[in-house]
PDB file of N, CA and C in Angstrom:
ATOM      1  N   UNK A   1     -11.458   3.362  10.722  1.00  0.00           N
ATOM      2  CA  UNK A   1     -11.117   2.063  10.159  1.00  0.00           C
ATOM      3  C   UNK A   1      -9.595   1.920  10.080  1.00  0.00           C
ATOM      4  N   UNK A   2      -9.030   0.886  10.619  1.00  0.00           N
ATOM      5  CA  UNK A   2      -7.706   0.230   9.948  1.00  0.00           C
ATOM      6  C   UNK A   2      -7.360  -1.087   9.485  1.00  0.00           C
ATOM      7  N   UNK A   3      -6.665  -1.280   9.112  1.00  0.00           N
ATOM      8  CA  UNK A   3      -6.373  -2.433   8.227  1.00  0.00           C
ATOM      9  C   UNK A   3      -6.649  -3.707   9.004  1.00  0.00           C
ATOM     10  N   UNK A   4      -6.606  -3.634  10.196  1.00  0.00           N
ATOM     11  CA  UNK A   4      -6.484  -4.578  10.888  1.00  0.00           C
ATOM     12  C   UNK A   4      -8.532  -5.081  10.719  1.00  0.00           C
ATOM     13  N   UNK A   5      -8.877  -3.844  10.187  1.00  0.00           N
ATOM     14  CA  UNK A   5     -10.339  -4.793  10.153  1.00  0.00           C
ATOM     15  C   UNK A   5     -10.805  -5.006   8.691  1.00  0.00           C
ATOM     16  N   UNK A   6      -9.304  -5.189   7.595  1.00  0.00           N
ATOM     17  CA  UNK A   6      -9.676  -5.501   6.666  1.00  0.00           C
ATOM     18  C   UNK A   6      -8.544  -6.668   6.316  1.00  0.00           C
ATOM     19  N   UNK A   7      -7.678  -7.435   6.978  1.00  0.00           N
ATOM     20  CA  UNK A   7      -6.747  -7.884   7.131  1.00  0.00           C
ATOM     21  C   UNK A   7      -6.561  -8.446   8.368  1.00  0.00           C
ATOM     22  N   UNK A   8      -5.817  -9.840   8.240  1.00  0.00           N
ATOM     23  CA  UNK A   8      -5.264 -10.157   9.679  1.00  0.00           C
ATOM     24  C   UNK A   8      -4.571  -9.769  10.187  1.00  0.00           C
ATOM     25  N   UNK A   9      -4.166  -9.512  11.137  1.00  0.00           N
ATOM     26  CA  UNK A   9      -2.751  -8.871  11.973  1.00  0.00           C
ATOM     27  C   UNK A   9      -1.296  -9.563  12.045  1.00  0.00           C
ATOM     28  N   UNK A  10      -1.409 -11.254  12.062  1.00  0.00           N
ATOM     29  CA  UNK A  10      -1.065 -12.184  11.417  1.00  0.00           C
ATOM     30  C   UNK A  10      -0.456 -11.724  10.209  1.00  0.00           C
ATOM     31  N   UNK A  11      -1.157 -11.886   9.560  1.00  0.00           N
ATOM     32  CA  UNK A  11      -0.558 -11.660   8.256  1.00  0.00           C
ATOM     33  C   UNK A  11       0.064 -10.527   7.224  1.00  0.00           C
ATOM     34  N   UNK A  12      -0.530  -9.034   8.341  1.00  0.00           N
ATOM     35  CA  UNK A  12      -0.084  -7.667   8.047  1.00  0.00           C
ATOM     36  C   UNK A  12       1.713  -7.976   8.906  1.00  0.00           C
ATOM     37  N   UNK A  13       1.610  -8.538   9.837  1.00  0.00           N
ATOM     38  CA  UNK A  13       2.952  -8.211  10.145  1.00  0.00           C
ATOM     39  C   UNK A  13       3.480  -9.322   9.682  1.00  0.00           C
ATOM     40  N   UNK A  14       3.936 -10.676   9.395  1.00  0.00           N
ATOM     41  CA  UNK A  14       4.560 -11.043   8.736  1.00  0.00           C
ATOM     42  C   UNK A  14       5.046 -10.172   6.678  1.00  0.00           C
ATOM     43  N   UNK A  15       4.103  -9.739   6.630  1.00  0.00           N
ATOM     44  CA  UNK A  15       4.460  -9.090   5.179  1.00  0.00           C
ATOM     45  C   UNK A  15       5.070  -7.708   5.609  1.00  0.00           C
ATOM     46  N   UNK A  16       5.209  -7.034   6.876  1.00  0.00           N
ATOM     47  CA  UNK A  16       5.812  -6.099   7.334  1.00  0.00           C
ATOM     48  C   UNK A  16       7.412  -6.760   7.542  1.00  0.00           C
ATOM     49  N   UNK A  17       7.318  -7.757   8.511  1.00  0.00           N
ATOM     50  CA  UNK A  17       8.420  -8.779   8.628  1.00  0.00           C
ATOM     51  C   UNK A  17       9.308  -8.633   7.582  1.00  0.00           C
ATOM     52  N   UNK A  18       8.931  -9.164   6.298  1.00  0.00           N
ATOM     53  CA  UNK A  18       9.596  -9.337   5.038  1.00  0.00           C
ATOM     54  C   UNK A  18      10.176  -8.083   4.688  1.00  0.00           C
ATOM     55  N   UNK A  19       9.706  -7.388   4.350  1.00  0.00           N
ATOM     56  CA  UNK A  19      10.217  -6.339   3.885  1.00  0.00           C
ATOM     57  C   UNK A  19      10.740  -5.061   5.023  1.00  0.00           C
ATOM     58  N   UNK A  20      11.305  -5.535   5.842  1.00  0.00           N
ATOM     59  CA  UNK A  20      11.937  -4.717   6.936  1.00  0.00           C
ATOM     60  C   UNK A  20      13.163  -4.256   6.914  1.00  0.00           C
ATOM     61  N   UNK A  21      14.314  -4.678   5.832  1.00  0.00           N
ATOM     62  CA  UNK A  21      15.411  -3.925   5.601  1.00  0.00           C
ATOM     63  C   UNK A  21      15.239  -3.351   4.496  1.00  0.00           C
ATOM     64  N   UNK A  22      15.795  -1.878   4.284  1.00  0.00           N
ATOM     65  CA  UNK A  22      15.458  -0.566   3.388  1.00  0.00           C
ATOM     66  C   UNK A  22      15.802  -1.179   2.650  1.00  0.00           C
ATOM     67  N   UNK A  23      15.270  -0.767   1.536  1.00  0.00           N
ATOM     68  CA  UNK A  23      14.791  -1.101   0.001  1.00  0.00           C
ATOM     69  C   UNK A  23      15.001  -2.384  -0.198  1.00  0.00           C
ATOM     70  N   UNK A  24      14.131  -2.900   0.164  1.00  0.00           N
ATOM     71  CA  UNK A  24      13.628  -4.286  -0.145  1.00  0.00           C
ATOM     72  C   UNK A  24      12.357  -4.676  -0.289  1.00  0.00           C
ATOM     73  N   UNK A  25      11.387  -3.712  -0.319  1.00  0.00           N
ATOM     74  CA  UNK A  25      10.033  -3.056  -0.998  1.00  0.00           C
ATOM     75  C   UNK A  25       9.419  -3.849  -1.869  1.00  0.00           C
ATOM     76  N   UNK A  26       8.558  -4.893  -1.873  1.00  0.00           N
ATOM     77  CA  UNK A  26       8.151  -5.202  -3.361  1.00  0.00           C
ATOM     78  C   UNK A  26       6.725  -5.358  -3.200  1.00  0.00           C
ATOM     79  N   UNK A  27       5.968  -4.255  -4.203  1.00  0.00           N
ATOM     80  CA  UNK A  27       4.251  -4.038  -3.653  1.00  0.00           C
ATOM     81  C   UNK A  27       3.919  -5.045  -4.157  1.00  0.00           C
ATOM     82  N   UNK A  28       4.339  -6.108  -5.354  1.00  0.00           N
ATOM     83  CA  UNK A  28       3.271  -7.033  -5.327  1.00  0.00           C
ATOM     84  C   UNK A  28       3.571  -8.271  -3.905  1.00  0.00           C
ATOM     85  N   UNK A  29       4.872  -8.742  -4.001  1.00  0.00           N
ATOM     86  CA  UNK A  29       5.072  -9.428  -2.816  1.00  0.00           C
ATOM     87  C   UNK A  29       4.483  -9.165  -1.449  1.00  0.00           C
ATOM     88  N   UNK A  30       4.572  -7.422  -1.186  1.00  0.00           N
ATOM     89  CA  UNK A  30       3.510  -7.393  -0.214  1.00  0.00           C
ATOM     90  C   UNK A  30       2.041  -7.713  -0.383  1.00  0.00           C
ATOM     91  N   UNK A  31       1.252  -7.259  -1.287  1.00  0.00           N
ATOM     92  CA  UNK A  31      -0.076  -7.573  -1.072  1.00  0.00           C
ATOM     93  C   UNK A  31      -0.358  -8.961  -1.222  1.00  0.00           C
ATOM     94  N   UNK A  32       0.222  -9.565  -1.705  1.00  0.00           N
ATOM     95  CA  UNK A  32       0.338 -11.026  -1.488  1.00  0.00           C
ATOM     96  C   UNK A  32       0.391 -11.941  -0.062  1.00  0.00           C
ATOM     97  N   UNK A  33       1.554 -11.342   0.547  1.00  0.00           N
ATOM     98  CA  UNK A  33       1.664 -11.813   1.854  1.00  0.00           C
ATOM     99  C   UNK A  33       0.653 -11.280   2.790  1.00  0.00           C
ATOM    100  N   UNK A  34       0.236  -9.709   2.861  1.00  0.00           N
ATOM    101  CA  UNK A  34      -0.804  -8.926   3.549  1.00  0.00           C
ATOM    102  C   UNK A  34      -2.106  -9.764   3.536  1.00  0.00           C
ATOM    103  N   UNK A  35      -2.276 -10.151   2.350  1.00  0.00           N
ATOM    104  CA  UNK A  35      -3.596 -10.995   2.380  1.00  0.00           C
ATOM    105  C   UNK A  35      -4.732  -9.841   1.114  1.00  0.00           C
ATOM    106  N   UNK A  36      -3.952  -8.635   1.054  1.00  0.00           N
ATOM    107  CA  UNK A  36      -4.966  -7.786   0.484  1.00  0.00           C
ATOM    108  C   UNK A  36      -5.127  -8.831  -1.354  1.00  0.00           C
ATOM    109  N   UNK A  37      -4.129  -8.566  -1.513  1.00  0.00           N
ATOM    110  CA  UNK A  37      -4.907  -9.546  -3.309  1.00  0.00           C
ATOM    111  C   UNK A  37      -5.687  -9.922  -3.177  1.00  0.00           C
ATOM    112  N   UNK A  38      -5.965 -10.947  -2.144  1.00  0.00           N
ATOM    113  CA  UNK A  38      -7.096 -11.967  -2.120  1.00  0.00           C
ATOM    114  C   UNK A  38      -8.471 -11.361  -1.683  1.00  0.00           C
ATOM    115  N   UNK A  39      -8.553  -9.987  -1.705  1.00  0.00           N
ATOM    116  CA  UNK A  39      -9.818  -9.176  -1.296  1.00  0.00           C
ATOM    117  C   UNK A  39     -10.235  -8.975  -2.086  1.00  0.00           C
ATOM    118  N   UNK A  40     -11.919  -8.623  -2.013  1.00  0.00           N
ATOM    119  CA  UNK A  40     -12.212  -8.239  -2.899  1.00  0.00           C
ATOM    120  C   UNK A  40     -12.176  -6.510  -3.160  1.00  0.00           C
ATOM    121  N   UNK A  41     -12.493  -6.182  -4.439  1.00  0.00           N
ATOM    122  CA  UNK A  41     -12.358  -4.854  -4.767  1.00  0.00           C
ATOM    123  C   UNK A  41     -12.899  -3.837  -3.490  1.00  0.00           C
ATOM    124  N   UNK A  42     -14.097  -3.988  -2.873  1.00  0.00           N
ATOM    125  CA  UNK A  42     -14.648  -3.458  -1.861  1.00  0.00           C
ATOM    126  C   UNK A  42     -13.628  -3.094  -1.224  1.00  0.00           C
ATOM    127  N   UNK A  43     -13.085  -4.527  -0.171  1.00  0.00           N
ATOM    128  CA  UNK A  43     -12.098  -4.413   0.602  1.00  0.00           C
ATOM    129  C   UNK A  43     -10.727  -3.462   0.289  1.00  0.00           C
ATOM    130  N   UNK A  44     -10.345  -3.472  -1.118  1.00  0.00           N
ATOM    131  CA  UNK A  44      -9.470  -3.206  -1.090  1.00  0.00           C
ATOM    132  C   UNK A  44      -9.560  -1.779  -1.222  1.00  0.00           C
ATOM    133  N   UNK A  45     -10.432  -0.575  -1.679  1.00  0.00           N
ATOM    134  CA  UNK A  45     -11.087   0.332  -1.544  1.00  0.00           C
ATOM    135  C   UNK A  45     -10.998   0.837  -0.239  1.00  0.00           C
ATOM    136  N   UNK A  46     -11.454  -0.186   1.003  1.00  0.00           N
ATOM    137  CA  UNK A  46     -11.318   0.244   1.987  1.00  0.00           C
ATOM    138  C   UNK A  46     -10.061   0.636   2.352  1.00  0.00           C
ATOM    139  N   UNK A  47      -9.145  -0.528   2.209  1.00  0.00           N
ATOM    140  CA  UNK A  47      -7.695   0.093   1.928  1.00  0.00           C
ATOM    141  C   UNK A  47      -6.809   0.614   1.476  1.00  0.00           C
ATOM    142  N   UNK A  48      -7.059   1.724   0.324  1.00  0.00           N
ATOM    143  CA  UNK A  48      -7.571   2.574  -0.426  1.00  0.00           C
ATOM    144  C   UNK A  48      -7.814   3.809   0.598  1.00  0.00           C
ATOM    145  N   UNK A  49      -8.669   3.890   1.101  1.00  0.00           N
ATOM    146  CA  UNK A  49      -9.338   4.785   1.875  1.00  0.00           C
ATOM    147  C   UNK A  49      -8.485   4.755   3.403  1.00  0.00           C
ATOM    148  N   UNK A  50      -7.679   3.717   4.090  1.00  0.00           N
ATOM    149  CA  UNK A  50      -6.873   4.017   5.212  1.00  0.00           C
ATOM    150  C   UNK A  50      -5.589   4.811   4.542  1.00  0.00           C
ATOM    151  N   UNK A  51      -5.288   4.853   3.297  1.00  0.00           N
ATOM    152  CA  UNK A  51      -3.807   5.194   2.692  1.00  0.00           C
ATOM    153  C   UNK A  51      -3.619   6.584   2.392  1.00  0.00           C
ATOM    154  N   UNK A  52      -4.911   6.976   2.477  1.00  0.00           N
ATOM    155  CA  UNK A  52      -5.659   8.250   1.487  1.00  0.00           C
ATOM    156  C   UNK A  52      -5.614   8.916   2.569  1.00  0.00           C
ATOM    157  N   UNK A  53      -4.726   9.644   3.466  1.00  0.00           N
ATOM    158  CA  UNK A  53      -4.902  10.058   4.637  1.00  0.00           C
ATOM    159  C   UNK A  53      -5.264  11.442   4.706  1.00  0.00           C
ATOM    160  N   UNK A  54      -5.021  12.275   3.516  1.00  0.00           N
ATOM    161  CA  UNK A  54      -5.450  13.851   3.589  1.00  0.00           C
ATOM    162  C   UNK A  54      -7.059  13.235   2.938  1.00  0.00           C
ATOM    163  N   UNK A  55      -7.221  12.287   2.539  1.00  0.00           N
ATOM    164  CA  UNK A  55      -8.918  12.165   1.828  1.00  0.00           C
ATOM    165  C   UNK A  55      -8.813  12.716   0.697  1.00  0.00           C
ATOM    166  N   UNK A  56      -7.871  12.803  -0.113  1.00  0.00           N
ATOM    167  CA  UNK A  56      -8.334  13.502  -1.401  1.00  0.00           C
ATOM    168  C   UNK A  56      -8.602  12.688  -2.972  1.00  0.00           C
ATOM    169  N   UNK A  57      -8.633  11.826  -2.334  1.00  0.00           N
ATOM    170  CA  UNK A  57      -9.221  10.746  -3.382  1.00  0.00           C
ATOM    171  C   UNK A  57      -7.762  10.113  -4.081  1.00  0.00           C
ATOM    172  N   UNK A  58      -6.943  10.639  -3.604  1.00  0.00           N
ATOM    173  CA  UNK A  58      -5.603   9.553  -4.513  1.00  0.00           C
ATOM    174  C   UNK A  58      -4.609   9.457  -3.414  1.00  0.00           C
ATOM    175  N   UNK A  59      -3.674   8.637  -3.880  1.00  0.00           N
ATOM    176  CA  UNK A  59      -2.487   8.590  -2.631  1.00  0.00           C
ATOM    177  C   UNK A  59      -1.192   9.260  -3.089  1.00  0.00           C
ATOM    178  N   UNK A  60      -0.810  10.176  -2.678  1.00  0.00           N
ATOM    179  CA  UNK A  60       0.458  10.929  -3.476  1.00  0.00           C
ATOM    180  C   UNK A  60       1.495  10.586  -3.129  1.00  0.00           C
ATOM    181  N   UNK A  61       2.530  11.392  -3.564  1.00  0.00           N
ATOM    182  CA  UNK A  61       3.949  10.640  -3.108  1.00  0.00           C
ATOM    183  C   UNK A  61       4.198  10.830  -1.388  1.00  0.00           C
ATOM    184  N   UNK A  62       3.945  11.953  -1.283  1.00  0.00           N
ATOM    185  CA  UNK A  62       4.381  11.927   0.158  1.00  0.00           C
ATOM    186  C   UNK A  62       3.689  10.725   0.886  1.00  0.00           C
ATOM    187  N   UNK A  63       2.268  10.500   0.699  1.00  0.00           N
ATOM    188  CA  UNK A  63       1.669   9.621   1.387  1.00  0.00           C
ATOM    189  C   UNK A  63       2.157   8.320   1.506  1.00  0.00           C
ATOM    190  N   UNK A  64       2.878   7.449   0.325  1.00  0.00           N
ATOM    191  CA  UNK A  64       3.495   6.486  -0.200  1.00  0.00           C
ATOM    192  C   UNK A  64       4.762   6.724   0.387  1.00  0.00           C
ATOM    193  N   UNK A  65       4.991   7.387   0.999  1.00  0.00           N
ATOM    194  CA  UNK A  65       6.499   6.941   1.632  1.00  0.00           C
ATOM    195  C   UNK A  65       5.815   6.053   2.670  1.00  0.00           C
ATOM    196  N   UNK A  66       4.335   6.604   3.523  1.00  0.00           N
ATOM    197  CA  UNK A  66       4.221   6.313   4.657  1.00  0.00           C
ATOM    198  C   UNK A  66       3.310   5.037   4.632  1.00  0.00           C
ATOM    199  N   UNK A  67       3.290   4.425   3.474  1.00  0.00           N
ATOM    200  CA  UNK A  67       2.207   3.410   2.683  1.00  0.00           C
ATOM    201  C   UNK A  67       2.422   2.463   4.227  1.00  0.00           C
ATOM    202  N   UNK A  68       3.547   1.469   4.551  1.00  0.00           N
ATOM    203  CA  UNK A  68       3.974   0.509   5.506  1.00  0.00           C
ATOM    204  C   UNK A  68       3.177   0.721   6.862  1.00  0.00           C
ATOM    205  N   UNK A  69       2.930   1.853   7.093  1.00  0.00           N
ATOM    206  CA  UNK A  69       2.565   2.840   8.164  1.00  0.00           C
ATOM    207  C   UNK A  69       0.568   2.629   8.614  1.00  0.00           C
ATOM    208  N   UNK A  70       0.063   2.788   7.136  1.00  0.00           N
ATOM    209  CA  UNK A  70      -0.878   2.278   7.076  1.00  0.00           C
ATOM    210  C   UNK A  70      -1.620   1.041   7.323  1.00  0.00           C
ATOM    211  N   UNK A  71      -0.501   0.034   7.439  1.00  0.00           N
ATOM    212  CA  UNK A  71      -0.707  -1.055   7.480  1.00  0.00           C
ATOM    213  C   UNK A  71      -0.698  -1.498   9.268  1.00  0.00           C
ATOM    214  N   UNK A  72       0.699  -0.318   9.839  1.00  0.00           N
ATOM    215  CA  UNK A  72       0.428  -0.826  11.013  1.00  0.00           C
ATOM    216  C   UNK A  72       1.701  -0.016  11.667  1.00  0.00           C
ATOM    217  N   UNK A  73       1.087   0.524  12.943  1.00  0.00           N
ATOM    218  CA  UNK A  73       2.244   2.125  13.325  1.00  0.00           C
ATOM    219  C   UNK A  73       3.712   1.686  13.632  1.00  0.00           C
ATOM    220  N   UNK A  74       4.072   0.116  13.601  1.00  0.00           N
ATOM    221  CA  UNK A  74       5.541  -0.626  13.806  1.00  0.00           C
ATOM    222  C   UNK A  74       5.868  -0.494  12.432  1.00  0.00           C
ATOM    223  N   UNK A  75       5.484  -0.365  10.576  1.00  0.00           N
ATOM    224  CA  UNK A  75       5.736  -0.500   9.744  1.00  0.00           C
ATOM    225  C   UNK A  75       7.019   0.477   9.305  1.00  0.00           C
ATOM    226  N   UNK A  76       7.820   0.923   8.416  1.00  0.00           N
ATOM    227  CA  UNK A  76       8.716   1.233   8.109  1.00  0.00           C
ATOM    228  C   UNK A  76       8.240   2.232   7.744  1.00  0.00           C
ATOM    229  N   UNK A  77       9.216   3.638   6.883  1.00  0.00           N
ATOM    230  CA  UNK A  77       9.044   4.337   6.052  1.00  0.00           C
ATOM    231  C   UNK A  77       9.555   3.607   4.468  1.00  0.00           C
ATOM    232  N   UNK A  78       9.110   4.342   3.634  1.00  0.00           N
ATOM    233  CA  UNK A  78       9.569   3.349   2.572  1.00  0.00           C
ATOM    234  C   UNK A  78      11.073   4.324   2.012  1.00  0.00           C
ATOM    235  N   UNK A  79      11.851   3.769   1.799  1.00  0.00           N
ATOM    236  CA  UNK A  79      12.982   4.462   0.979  1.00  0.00           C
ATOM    237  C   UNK A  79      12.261   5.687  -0.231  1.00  0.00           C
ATOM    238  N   UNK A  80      13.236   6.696  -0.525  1.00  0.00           N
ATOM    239  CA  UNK A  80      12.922   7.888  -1.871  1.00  0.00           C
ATOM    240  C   UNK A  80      13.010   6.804  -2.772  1.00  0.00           C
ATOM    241  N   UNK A  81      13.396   5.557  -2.800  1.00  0.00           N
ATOM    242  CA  UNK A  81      13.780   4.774  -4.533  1.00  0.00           C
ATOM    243  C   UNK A  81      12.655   3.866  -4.278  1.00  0.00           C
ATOM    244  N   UNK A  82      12.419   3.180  -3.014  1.00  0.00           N
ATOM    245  CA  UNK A  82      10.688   2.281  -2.772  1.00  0.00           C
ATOM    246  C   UNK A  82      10.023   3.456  -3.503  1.00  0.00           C
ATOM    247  N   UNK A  83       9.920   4.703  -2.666  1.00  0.00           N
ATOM    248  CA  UNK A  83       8.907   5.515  -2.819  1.00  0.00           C
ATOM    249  C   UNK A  83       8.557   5.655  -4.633  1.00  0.00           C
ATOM    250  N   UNK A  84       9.666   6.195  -4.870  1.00  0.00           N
ATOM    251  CA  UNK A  84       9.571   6.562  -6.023  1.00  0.00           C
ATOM    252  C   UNK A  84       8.874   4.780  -7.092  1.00  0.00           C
ATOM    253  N   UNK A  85       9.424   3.941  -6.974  1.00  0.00           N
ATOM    254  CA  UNK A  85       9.539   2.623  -7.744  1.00  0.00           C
ATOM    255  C   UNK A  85       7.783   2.577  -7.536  1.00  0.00           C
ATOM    256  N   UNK A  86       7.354   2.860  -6.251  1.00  0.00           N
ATOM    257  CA  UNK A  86       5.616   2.471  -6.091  1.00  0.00           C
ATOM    258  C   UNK A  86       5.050   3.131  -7.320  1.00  0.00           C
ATOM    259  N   UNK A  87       5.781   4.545  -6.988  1.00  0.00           N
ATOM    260  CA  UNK A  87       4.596   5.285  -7.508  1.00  0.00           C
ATOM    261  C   UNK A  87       4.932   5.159  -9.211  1.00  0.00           C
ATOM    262  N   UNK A  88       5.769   4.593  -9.522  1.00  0.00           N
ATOM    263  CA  UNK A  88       5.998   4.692 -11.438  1.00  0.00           C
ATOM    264  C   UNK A  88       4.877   3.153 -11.318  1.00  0.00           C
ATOM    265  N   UNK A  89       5.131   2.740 -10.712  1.00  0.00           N
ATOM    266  CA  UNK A  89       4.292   1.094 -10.747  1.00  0.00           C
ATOM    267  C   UNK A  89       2.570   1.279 -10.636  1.00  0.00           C
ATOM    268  N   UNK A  90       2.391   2.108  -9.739  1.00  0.00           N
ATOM    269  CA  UNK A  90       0.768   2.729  -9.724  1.00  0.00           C
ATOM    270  C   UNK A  90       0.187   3.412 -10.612  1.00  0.00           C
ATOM    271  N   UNK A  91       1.469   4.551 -11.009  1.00  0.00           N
ATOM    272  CA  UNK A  91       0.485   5.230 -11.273  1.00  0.00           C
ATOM    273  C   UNK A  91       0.641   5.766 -13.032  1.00  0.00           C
ATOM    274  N   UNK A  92      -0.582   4.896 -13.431  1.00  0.00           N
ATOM    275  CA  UNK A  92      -0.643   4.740 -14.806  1.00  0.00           C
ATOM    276  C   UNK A  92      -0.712   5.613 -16.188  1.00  0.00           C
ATOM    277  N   UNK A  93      -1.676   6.728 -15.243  1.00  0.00           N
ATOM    278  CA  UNK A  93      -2.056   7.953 -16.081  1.00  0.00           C
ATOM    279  C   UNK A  93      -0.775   9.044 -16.119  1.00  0.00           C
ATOM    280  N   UNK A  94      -0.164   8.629 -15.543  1.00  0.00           N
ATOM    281  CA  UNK A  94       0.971   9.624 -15.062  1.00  0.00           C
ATOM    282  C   UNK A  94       1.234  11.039 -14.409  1.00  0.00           C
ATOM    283  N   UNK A  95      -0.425  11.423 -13.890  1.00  0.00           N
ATOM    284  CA  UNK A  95      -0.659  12.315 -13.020  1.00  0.00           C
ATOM    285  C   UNK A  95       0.164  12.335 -11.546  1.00  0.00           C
ATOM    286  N   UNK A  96       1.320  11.685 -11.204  1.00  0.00           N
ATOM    287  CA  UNK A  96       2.343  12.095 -10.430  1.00  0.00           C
ATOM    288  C   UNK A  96       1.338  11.720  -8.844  1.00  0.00           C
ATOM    289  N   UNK A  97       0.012  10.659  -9.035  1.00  0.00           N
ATOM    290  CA  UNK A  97      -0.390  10.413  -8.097  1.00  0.00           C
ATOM    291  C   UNK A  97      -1.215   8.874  -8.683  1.00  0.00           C
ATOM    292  N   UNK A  98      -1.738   8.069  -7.256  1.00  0.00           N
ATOM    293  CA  UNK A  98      -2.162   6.622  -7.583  1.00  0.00           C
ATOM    294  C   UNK A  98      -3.977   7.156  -7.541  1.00  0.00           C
ATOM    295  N   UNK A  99      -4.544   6.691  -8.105  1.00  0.00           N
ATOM    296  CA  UNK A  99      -6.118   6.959  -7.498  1.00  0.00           C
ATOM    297  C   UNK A  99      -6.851   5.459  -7.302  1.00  0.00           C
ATOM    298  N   UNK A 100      -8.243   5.548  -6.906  1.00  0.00           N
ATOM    299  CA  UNK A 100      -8.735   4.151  -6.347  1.00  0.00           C
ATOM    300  C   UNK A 100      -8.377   3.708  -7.766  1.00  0.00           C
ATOM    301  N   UNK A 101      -8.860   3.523  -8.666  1.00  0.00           N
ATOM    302  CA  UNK A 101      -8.774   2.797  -9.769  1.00  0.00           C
ATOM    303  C   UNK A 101      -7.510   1.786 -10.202  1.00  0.00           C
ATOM    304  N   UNK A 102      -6.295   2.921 -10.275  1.00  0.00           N
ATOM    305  CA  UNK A 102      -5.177   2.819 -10.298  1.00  0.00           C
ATOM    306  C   UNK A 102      -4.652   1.963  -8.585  1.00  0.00           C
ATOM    307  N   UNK A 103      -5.147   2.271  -7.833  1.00  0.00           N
ATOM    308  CA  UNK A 103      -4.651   1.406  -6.711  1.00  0.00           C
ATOM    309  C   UNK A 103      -4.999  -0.128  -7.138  1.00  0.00           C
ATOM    310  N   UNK A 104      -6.843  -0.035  -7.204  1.00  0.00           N
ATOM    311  CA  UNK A 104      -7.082  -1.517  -7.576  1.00  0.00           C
ATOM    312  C   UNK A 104      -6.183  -2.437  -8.563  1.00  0.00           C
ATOM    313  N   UNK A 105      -5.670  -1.791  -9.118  1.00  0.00           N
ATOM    314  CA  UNK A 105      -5.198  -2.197 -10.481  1.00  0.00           C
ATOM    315  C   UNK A 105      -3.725  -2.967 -10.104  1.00  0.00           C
ATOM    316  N   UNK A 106      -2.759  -1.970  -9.322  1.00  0.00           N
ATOM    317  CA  UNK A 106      -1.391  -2.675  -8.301  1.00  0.00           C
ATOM    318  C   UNK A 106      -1.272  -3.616  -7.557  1.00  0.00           C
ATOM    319  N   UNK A 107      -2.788  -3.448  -6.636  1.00  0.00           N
ATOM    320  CA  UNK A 107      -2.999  -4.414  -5.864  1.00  0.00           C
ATOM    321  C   UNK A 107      -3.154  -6.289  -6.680  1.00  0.00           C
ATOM    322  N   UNK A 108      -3.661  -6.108  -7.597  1.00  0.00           N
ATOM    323  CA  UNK A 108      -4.036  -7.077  -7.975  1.00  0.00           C
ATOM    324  C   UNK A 108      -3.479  -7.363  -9.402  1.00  0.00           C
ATOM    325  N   UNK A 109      -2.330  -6.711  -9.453  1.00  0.00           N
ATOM    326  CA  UNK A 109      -1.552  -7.450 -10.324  1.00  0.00           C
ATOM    327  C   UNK A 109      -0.945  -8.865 -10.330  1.00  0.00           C
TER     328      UNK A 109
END
């Protein structure tokens, strides 16, 4: 699975578009433009599950650099200060990682 079959392509790369000069990162502005907000929880689970690339049920920091990446193999890396800014914004429990729960929760702020 990739995003592209949970998302338009259209609309994954224009929200890639936007945020294409380093640190200029903003996860809610992206899922907004991506189209993901407007999914439902399912969907967004699924995307969830493309981000989750070792499978271990959460997305860690290393993975979150490569968050853009997920979306689509032209996407960026994210800056150490994106990186870092995602993950204080995700991740709630403060286990130093995002999990589905905690993803749903960013996405749809």
């Amino acid at each position: 699975m990739s995003m592209k079959d949970i998302l338009s392509g259209d609309d994954i790369k224009k929200a890639l578009d936007t945020f294409k000069a380093a640190d200029s990162f903003n996860h809610k502005k992206f899922f907004e433009i991506s189209g993901l907000k407007g999914k439902s929880a399912d969907d967004v689970k699924k995307a969830f599950a493309v981000l989750d690339v070792d499978k271990s049920g959460y997305i860690e920091e290393d993975e979150l650099k490569f968050v853009l990446k997920g979306f689509s193999p032209d996407g960026r890396e994210l800056s150490a200060k994106e990186t870092k800014e995602l993950l204080a914004a995700g991740d709630k429990d403060g286990d130093g990682k995002i999990g589905i729960d905690e993803f749903l929760g960013l996405v749809h702020e």
